[in-house]
Protein backbone atom coordinates (compact mmCIF):
# COMPACT_ATOMS: atom_id res chain seq x y z
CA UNK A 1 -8.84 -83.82 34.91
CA UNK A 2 -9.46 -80.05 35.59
CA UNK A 3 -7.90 -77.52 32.51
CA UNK A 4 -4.82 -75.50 33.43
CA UNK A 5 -4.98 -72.06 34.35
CA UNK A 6 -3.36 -70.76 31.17
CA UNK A 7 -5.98 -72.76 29.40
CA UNK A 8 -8.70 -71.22 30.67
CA UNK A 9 -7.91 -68.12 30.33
CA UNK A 10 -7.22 -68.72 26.78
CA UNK A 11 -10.79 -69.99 26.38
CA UNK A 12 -12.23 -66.52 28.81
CA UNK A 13 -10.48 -64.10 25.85
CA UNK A 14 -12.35 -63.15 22.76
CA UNK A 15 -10.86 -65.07 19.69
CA UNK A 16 -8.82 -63.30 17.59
CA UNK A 17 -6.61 -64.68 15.07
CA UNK A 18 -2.93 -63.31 16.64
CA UNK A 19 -3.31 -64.35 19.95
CA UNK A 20 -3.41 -68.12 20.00
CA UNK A 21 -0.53 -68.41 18.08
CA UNK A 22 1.67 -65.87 20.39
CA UNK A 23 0.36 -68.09 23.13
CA UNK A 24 1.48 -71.26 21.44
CA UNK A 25 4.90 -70.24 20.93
CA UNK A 26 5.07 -68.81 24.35
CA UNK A 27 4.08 -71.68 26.20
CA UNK A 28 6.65 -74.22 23.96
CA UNK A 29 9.70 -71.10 24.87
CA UNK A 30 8.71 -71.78 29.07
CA UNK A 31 8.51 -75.69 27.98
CA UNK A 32 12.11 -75.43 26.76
CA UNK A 33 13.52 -73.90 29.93
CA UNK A 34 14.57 -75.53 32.72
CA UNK A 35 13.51 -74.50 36.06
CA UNK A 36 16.59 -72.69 37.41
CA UNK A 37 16.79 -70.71 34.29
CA UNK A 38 13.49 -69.15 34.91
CA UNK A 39 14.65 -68.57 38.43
CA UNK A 40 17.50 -66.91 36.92
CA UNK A 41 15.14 -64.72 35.35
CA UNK A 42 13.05 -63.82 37.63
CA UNK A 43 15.64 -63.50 40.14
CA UNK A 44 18.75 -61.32 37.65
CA UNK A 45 19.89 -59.48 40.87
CA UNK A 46 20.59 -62.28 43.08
CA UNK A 47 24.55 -63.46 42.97
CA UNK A 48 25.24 -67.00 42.49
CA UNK A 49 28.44 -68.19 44.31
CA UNK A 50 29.83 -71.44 43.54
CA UNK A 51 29.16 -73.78 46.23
């Protein structure tokens, strides 16, 4: 099974004692949100109309 991208590049950076642990709570705060809330996000101008 190949590593995910965010994995690697958490193995590429020099270790330093902050940084895992950002990334670690980072990656379980986009675990907890669902898909259209990131599009949401990503997307804040865009006007949803009830359908």
């Amino acid at each position: 099974m190949m590593p995910r991208k965010r994995e690697e590049q958490v193995l590429k950076q020099p270790a330093a004692k902050d940084q895992p642990e950002k990334k670690e709570v980072q990656s379980s705060a986009a675990i907890a949100k669902s898909p259209a809330e990131e599009f949401r996000e990503k997307h804040s101008n865009v006007e949803f109309k009830p359908g």
